[in-house]
C-alpha atoms as a PDB file:
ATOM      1  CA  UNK A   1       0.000   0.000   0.000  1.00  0.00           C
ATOM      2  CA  UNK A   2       1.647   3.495  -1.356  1.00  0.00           C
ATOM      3  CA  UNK A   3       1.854   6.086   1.529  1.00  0.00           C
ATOM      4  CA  UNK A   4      -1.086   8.297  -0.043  1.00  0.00           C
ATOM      5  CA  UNK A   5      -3.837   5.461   0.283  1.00  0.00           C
ATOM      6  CA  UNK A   6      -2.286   4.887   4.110  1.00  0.00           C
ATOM      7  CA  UNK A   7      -2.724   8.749   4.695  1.00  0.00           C
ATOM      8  CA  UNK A   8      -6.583   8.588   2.987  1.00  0.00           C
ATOM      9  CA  UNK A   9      -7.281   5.556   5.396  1.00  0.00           C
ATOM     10  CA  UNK A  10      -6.132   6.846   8.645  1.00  0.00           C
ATOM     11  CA  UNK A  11      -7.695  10.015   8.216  1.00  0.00           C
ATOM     12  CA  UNK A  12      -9.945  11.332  11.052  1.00  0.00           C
ATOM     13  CA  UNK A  13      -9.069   8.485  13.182  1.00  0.00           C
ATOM     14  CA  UNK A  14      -7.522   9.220  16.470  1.00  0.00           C
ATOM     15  CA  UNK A  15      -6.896   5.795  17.850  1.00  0.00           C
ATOM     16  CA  UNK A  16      -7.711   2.386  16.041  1.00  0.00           C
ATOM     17  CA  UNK A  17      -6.589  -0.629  15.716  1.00  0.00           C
ATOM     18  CA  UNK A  18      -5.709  -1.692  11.665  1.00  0.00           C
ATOM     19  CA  UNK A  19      -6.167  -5.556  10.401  1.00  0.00           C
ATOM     20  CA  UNK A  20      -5.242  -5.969   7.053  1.00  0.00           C
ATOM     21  CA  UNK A  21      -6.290  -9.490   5.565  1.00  0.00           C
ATOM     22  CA  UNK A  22      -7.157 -11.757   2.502  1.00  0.00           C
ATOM     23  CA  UNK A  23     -10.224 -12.608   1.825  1.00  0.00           C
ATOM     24  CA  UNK A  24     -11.914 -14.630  -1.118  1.00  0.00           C
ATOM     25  CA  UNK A  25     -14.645 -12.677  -2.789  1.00  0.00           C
ATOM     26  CA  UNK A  26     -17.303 -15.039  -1.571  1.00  0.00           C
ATOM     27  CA  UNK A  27     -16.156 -16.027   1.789  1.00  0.00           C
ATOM     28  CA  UNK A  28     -17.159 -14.505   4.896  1.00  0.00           C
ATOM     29  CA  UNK A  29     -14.248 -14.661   6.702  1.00  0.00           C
ATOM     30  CA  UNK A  30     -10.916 -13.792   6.359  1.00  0.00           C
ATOM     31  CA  UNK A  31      -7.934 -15.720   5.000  1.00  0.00           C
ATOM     32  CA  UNK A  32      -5.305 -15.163   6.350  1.00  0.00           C
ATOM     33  CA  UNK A  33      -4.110 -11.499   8.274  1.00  0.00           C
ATOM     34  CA  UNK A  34      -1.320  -9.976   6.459  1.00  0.00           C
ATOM     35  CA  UNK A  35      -0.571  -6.445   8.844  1.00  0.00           C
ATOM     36  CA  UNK A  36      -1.716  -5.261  12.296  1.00  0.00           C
ATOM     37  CA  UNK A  37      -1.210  -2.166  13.197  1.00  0.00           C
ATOM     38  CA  UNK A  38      -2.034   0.683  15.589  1.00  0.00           C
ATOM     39  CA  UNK A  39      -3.407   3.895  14.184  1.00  0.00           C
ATOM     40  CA  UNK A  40      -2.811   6.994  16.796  1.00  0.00           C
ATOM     41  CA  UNK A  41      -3.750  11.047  16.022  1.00  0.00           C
ATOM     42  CA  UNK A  42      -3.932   9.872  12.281  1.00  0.00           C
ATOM     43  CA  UNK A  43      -0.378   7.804  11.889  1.00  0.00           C
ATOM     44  CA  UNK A  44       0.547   4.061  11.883  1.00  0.00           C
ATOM     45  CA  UNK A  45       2.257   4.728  14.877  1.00  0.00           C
ATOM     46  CA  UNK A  46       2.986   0.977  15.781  1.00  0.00           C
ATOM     47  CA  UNK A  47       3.367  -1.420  13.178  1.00  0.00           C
ATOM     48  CA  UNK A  48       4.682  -4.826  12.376  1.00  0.00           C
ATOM     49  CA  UNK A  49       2.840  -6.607  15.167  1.00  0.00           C
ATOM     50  CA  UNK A  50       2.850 -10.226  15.203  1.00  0.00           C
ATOM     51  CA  UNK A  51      -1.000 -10.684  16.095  1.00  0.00           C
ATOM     52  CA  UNK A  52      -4.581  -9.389  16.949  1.00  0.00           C
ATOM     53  CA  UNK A  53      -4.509  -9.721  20.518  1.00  0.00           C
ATOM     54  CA  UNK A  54      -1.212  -8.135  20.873  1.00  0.00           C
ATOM     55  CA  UNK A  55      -2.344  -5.156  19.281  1.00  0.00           C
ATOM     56  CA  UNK A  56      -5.648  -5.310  21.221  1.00  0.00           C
ATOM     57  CA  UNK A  57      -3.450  -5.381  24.401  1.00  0.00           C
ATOM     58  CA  UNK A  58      -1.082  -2.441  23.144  1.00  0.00           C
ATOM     59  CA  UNK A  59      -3.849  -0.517  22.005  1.00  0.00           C
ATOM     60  CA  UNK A  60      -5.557  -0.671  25.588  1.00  0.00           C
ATOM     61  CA  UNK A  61      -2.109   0.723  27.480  1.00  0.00           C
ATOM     62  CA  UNK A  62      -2.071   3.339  25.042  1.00  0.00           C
ATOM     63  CA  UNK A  63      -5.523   4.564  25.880  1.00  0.00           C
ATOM     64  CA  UNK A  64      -4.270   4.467  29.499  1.00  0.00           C
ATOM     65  CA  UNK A  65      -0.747   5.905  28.854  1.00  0.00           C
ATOM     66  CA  UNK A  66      -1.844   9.183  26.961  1.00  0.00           C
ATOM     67  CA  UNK A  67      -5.154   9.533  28.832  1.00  0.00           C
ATOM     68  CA  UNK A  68      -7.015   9.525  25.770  1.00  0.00           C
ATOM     69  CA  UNK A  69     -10.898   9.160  26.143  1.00  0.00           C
ATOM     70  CA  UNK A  70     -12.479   5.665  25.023  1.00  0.00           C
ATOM     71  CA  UNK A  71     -13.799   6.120  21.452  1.00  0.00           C
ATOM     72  CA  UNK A  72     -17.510   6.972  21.248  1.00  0.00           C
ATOM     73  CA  UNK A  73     -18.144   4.186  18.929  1.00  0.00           C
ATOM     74  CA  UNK A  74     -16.720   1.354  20.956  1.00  0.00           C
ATOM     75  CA  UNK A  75     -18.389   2.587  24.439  1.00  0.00           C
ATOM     76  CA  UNK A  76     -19.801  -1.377  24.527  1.00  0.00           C
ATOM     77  CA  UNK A  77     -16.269  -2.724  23.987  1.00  0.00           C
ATOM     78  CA  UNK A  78     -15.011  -0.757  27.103  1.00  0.00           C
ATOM     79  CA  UNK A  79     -17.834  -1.863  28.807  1.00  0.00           C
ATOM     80  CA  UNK A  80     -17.393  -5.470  28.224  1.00  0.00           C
ATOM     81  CA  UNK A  81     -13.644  -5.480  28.709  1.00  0.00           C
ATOM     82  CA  UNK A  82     -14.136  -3.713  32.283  1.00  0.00           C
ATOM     83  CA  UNK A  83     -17.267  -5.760  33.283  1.00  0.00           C
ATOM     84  CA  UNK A  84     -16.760  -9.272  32.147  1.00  0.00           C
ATOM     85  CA  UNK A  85     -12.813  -9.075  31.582  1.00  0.00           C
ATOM     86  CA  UNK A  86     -11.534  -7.242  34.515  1.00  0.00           C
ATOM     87  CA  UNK A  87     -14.435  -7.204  37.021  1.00  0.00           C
ATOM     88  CA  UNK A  88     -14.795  -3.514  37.497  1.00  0.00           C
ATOM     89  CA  UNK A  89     -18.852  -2.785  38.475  1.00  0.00           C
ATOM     90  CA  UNK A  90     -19.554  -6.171  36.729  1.00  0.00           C
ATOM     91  CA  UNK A  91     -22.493  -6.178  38.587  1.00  0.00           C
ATOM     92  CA  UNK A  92     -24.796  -3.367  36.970  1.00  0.00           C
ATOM     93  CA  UNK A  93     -25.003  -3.356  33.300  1.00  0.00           C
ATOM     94  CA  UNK A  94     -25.219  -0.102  31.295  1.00  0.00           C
END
């Protein structure tokens, strides 16, 4: 991918995580994940990571680390994470 079409992609994204895959026109899933990456303030900031959950895990201590507010659009993920995953207020539901 040319560094134009990186710099149209990340646009207007603060923090996000990138998956880059195969896929078969008429498959559902995903072959095979080719590039992770971690998009922060509009860059590939972190790149070259080996898997998914690495770059879930990485992307989590960044939010911490520059005391960045949770995305809008993943409010539920947060939730979940802190609920069912760490056990912080798991016992009311939003």
């Amino acid at each position: 991918m040319a560094s134009h079409e990186i710099e149209e992609l990340v646009k207007g994204i603060e923090m996000d995580i990138l998956i880059m895959t195969v896929e078969e026109q008429w498959e559902m899933l995903p072959k095979e994940t080719i590039a992770v990456a971690i998009i922060l303030e509009e860059r590939l900031d972190l790149t070259d990571i080996c898997d998914v959950l690495k770059a879930f895990v990485l992307w989590i201590g960044l939010l911490n680390i520059v005391n960045t507010d949770y995305p809008k659009h993943m409010k539920h993920t947060s939730d979940v994470l802190q609920k069912l995953f760490m056990n912080i207020g798991g016992s009311s539901c939003s």
